[in-house]
N, C-alpha and C. Protein backbone atom coordinates (compact mmCIF):
# COMPACT_ATOMS: atom_id res chain seq x y z
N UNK A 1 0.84 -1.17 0.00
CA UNK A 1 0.00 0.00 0.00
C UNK A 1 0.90 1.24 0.00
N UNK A 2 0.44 2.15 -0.15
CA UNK A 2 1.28 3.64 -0.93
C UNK A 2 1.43 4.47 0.62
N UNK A 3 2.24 4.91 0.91
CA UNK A 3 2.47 6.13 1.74
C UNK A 3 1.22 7.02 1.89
N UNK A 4 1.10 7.47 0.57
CA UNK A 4 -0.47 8.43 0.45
C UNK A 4 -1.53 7.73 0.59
N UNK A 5 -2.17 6.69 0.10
CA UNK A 5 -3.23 5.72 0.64
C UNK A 5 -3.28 5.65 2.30
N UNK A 6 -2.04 5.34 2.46
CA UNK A 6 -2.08 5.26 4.34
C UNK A 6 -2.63 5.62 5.03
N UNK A 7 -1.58 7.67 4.61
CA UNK A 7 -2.24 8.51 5.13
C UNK A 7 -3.96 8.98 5.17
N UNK A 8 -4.28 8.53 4.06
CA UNK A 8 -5.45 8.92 3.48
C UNK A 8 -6.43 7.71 4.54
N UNK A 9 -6.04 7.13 4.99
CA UNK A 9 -6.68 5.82 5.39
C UNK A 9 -7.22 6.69 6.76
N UNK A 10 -6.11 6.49 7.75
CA UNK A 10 -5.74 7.06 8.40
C UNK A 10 -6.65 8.66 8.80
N UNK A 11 -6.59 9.60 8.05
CA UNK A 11 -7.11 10.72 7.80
C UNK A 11 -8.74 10.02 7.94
N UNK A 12 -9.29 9.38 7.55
CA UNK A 12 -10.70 8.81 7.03
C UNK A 12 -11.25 8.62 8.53
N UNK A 13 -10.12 7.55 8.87
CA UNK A 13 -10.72 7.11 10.47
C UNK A 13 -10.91 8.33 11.46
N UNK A 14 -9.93 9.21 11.42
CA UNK A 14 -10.20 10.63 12.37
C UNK A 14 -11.71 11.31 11.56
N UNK A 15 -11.89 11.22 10.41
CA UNK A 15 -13.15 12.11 9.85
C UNK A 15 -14.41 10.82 10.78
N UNK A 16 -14.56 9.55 10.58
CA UNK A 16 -15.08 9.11 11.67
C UNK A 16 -15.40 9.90 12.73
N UNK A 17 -14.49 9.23 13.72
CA UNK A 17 -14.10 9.76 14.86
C UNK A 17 -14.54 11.43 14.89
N UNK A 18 -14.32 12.39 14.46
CA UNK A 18 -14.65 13.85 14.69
C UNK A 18 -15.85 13.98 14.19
N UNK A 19 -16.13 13.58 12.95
CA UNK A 19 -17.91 13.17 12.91
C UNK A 19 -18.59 12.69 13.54
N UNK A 20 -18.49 11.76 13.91
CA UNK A 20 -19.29 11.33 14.64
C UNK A 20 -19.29 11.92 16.10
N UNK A 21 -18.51 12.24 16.76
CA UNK A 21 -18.18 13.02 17.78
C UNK A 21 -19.26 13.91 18.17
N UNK A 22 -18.12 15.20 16.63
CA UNK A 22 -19.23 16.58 16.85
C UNK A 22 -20.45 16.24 16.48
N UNK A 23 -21.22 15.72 15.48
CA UNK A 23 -22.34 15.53 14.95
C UNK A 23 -23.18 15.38 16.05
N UNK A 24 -22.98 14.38 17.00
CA UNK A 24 -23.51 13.66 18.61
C UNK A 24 -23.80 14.72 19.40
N UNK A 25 -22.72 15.24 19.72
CA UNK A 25 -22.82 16.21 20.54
C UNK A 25 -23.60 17.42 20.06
N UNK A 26 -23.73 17.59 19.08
CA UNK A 26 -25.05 18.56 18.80
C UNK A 26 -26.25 18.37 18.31
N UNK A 27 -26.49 17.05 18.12
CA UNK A 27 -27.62 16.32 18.23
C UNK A 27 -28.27 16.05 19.17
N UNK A 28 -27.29 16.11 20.37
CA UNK A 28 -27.94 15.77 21.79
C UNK A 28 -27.69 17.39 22.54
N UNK A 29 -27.72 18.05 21.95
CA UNK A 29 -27.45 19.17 22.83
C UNK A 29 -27.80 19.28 24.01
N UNK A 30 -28.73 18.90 24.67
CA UNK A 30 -29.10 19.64 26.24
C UNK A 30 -28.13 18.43 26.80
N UNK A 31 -28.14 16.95 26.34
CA UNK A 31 -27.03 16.00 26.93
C UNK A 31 -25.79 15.82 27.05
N UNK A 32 -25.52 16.65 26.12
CA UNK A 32 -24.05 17.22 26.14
C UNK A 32 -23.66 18.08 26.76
N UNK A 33 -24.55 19.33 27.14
CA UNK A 33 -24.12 20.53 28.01
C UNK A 33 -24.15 20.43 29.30
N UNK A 34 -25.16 19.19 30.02
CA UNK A 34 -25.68 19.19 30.83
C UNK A 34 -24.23 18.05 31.45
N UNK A 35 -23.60 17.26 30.41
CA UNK A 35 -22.49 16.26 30.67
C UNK A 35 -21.25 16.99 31.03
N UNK A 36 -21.21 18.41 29.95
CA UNK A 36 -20.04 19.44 29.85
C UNK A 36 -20.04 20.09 31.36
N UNK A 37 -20.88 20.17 31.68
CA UNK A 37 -21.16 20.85 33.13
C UNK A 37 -20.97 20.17 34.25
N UNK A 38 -20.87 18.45 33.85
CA UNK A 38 -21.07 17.67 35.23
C UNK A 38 -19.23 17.43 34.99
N UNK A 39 -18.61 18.21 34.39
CA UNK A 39 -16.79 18.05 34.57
C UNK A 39 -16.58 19.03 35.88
N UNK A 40 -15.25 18.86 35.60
CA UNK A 40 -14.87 19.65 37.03
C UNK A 40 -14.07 21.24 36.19
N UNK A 41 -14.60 21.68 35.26
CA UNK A 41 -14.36 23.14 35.36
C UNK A 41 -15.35 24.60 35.52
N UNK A 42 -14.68 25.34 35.49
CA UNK A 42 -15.33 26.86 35.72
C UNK A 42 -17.08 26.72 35.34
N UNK A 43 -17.60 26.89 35.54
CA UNK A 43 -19.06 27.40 34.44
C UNK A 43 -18.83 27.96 33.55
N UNK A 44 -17.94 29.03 33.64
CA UNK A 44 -17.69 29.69 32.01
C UNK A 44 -16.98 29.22 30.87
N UNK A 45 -16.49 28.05 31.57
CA UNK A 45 -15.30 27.39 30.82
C UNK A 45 -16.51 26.15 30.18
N UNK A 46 -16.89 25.51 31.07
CA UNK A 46 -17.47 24.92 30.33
C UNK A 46 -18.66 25.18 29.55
N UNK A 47 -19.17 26.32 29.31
CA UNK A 47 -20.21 26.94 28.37
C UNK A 47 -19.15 27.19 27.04
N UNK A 48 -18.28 27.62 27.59
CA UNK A 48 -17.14 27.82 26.09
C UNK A 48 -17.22 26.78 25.52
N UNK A 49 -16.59 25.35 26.33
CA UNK A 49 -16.00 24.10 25.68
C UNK A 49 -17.11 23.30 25.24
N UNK A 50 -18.24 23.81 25.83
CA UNK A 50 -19.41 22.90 25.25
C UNK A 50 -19.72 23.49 23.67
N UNK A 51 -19.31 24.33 23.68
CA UNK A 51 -19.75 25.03 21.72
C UNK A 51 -18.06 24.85 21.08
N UNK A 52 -17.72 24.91 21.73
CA UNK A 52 -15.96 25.02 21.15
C UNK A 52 -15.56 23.71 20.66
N UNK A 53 -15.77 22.74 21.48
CA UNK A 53 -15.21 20.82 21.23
C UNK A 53 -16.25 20.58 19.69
N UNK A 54 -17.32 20.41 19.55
CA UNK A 54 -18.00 19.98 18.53
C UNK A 54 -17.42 21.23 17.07
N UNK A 55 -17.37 22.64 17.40
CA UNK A 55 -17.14 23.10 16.26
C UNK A 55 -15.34 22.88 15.98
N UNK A 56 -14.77 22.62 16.93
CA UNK A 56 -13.56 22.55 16.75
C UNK A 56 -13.16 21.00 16.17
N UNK A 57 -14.13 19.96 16.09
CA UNK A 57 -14.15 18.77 15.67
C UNK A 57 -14.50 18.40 14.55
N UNK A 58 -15.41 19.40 14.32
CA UNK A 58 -15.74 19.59 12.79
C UNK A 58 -15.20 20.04 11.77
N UNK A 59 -14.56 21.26 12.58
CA UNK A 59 -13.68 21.94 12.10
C UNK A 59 -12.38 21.08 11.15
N UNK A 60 -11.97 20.27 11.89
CA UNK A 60 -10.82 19.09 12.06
C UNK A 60 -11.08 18.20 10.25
N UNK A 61 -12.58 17.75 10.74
CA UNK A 61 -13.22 16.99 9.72
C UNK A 61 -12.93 17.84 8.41
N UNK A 62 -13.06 19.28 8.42
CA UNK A 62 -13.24 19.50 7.05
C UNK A 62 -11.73 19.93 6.50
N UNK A 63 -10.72 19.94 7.69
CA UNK A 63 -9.28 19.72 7.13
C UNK A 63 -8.96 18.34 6.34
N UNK A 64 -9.39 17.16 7.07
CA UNK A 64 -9.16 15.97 6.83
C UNK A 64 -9.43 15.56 5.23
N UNK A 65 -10.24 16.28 4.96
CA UNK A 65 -11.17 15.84 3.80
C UNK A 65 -10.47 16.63 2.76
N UNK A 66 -9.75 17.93 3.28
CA UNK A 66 -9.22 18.72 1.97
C UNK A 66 -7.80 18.35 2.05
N UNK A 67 -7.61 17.84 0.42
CA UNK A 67 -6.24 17.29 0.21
C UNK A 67 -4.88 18.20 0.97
N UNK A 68 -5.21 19.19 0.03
CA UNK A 68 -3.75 20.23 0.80
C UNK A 68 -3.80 20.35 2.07
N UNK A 69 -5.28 20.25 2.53
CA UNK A 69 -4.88 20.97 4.27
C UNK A 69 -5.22 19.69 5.35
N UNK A 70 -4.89 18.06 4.17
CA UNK A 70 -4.84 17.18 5.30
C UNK A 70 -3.76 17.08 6.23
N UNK A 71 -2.80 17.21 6.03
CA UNK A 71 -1.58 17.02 7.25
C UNK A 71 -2.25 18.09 8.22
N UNK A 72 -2.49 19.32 7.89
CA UNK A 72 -2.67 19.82 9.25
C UNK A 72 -4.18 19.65 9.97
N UNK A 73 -4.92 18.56 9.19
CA UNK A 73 -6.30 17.70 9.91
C UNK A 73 -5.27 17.26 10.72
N UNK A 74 -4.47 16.23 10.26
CA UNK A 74 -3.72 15.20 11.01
C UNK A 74 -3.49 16.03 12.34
N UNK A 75 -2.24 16.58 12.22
CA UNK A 75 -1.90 17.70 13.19
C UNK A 75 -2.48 17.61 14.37
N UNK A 76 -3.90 18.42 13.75
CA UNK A 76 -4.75 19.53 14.85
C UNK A 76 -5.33 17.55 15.47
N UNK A 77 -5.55 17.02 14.87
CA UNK A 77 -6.12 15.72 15.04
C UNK A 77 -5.81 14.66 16.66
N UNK A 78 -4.17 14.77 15.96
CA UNK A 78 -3.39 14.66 17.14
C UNK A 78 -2.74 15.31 18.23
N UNK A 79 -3.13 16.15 18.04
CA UNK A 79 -3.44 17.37 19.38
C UNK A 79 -4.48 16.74 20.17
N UNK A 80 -5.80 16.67 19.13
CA UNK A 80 -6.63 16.85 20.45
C UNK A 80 -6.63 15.65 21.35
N UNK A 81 -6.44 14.47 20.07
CA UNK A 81 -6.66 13.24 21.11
C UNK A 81 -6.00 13.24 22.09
N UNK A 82 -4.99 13.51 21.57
CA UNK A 82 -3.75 13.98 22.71
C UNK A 82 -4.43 14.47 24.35
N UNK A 83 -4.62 15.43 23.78
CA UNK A 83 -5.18 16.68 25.02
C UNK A 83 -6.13 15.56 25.52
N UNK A 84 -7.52 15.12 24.82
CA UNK A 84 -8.82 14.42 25.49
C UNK A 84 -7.76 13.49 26.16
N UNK A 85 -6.84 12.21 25.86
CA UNK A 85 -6.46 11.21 26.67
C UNK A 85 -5.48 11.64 27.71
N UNK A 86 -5.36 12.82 27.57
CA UNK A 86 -4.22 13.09 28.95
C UNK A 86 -5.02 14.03 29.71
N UNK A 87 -6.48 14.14 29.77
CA UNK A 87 -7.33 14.67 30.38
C UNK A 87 -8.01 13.25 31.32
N UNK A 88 -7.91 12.36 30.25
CA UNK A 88 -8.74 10.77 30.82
C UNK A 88 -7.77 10.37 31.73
N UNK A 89 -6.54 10.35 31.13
CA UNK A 89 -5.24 9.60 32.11
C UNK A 89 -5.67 10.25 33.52
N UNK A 90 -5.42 11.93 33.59
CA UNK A 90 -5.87 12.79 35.16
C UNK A 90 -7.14 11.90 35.64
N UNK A 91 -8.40 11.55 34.71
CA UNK A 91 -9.36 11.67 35.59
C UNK A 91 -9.13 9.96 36.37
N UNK A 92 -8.65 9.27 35.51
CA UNK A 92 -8.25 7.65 36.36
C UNK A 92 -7.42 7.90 36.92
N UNK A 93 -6.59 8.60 37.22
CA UNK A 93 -5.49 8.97 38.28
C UNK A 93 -5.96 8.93 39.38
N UNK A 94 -7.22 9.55 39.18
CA UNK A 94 -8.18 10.26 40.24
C UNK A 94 -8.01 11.94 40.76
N UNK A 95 -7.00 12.46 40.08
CA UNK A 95 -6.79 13.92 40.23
C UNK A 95 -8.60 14.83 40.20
N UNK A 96 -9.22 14.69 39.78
CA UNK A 96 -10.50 15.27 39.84
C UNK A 96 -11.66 14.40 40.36
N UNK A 97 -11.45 13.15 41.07
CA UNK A 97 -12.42 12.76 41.66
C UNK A 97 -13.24 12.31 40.77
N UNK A 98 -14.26 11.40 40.70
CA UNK A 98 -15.00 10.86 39.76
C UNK A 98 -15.88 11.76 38.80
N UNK A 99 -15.97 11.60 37.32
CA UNK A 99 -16.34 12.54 36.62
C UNK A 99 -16.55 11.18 35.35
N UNK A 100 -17.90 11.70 34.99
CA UNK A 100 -18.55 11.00 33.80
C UNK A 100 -18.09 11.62 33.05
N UNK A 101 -17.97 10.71 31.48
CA UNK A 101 -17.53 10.89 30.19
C UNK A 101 -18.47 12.02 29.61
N UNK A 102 -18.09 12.86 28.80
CA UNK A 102 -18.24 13.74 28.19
C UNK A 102 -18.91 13.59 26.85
N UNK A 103 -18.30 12.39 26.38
CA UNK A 103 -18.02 12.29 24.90
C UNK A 103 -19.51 11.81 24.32
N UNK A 104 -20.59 11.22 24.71
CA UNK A 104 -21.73 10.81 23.98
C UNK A 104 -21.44 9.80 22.73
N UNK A 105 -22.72 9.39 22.52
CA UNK A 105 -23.09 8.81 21.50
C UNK A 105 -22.53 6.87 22.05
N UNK A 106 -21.89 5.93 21.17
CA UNK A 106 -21.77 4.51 21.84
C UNK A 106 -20.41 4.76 22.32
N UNK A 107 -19.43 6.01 22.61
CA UNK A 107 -17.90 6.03 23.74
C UNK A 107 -18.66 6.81 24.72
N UNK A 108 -19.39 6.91 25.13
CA UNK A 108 -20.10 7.44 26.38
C UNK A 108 -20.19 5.91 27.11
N UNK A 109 -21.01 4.66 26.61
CA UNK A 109 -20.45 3.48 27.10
C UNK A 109 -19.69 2.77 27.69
N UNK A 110 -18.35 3.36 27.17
CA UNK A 110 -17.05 2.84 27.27
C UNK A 110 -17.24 3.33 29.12
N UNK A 111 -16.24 2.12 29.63
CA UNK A 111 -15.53 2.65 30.74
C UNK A 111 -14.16 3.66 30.74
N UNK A 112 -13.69 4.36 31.79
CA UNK A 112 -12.45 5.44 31.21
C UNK A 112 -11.05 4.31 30.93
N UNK A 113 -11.06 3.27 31.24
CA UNK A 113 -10.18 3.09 30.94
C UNK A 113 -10.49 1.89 29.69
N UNK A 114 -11.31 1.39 28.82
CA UNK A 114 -11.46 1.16 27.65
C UNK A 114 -11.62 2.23 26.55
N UNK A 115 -12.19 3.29 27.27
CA UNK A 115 -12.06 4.97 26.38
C UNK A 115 -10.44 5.13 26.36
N UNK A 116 -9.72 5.04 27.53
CA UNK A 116 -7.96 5.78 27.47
C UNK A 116 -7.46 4.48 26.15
N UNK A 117 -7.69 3.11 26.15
CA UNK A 117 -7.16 2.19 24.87
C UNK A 117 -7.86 2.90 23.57
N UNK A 118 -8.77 3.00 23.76
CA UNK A 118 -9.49 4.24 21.96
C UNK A 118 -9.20 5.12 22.27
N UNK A 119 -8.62 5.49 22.79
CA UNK A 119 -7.76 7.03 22.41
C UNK A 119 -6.43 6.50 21.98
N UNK A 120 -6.01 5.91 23.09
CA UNK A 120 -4.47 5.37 22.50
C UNK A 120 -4.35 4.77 21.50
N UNK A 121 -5.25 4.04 20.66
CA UNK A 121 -5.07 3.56 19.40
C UNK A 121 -5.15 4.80 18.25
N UNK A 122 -5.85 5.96 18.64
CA UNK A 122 -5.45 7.00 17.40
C UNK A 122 -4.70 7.34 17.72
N UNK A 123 -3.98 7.48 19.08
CA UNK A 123 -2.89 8.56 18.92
C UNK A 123 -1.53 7.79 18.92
N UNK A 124 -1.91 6.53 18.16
CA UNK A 124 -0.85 5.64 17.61
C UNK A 124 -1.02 6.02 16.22
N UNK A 125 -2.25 5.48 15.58
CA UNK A 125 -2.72 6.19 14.05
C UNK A 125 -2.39 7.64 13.56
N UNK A 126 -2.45 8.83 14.55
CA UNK A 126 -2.30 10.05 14.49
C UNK A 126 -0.32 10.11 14.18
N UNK A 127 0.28 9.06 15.24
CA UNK A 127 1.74 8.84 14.87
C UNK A 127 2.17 7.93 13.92
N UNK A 128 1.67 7.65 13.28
CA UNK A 128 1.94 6.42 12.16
C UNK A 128 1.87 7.41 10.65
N UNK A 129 0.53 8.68 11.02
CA UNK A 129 0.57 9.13 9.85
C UNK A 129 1.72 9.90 10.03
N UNK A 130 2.23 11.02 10.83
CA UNK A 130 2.85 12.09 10.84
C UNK A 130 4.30 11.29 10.53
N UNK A 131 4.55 10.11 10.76
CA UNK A 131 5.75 10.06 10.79
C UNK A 131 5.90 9.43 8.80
N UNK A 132 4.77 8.58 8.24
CA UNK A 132 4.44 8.89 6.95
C UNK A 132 4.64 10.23 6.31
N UNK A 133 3.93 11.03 7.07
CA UNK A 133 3.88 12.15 6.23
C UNK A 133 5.66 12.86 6.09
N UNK A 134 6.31 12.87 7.39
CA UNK A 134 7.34 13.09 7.36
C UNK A 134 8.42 12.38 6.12
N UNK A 135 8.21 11.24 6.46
CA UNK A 135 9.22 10.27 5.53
C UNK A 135 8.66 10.46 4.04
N UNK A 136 7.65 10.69 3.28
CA UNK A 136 7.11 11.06 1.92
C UNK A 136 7.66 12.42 1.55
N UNK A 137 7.69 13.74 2.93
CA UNK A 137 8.21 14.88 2.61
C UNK A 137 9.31 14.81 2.11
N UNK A 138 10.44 14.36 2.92
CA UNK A 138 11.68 14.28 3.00
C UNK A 138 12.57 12.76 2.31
N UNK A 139 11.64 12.02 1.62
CA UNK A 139 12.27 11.10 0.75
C UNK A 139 13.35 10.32 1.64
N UNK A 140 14.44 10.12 0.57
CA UNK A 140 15.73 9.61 0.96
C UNK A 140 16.28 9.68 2.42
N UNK A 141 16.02 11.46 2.70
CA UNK A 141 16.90 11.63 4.09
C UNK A 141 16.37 11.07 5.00
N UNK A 142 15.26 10.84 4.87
CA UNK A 142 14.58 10.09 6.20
C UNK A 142 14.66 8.26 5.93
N UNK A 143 15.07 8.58 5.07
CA UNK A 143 15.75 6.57 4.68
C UNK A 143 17.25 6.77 5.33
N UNK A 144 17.72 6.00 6.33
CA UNK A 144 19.06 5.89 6.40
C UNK A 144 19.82 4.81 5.21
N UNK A 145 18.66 3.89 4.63
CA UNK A 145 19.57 3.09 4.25
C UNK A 145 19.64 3.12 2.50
N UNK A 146 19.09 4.49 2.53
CA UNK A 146 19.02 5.44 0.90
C UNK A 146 19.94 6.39 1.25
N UNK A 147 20.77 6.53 2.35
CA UNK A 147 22.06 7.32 2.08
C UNK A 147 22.64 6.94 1.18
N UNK A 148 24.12 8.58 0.93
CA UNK A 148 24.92 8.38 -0.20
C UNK A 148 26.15 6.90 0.69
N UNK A 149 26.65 6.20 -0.29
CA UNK A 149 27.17 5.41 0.42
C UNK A 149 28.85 5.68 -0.40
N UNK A 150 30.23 5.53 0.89
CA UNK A 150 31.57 6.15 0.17
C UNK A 150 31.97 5.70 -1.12
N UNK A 151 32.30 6.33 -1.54
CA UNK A 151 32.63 5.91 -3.66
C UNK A 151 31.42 6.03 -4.16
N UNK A 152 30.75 6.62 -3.85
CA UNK A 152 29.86 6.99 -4.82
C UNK A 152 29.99 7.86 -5.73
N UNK A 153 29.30 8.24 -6.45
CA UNK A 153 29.67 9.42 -7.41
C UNK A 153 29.67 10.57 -7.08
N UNK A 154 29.05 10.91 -5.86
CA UNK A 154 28.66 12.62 -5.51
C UNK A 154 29.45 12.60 -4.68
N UNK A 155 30.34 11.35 -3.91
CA UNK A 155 30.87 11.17 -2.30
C UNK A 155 32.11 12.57 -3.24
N UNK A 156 32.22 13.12 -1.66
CA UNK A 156 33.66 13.78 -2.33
C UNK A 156 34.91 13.24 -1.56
């Protein structure tokens, strides 16, 4: 399979994932705000993050989907999971005391720590692409074993 297929693969599963996400969460609106609220931040914070997470997920989606501005879907992609699973890691820590999932729709289900393994599997996917995307940018140099090798023709 091709480097670009990969990525593209890859890219597809996060448009999933952020679709289905944001879509949920504003489908269920009063269940989502009312979930956003049962976290442990500010009130104002979470009136922000309750309109901010779904448009900012969508947002994501419509990087993913546009060729030129998929790497930085990817990117912003793996940010967030990022951010959401090192928010989950705190809450099984127990740093905030027990706090229901946020997320809706069938990962509202999940327990936090079958939610922290689906997170950790994109933000394996999220590193599988970037480091694709890297090695397609940069060709050869990111091949060690497509170095110039001594006596070659360019060696000086």
């Amino acid at each position: 399979m091709s480097t670009e297929r990969m990525i593209q693969y890859i890219a597809y599963a996060f448009v999933a994932l952020w679709g289905y996400a944001g879509i949920t969460k504003l489908i269920n609106w009063s269940q989502s705000r009312l979930e956003m609220h049962e976290q442990r931040f500010p009130e104002w914070l979470a009136d922000i993050l309750f309109w901010a997470i779904p448009v900012v997920e969508l947002g994501i989606v419509a990087l993913l989907l546009l060729p030129k501005l998929r790497l930085w879907g990817l990117r912003a992609s793996l940010a967030l999971i990022t951010a959401f699973t090192l928010y989950l890691a705190l809450v099984l820590g127990g740093a905030f005391g027990s706090i229901p999932c946020a997320c809706g729709g069938i990962l509202s289900g999940m327990g936090h720590m079958a939610h922290l393994i689906f997170n950790s599997f994109f933000i394996i996917l999220g590193c599988i692409a970037m480091v694709l995307a890297h090695n397609r940018r940069h060709g050869d140099f990111a091949n060690p074993s497509a170095r110039r090798k001594e006596g070659s023709a360019f060696s000086g």
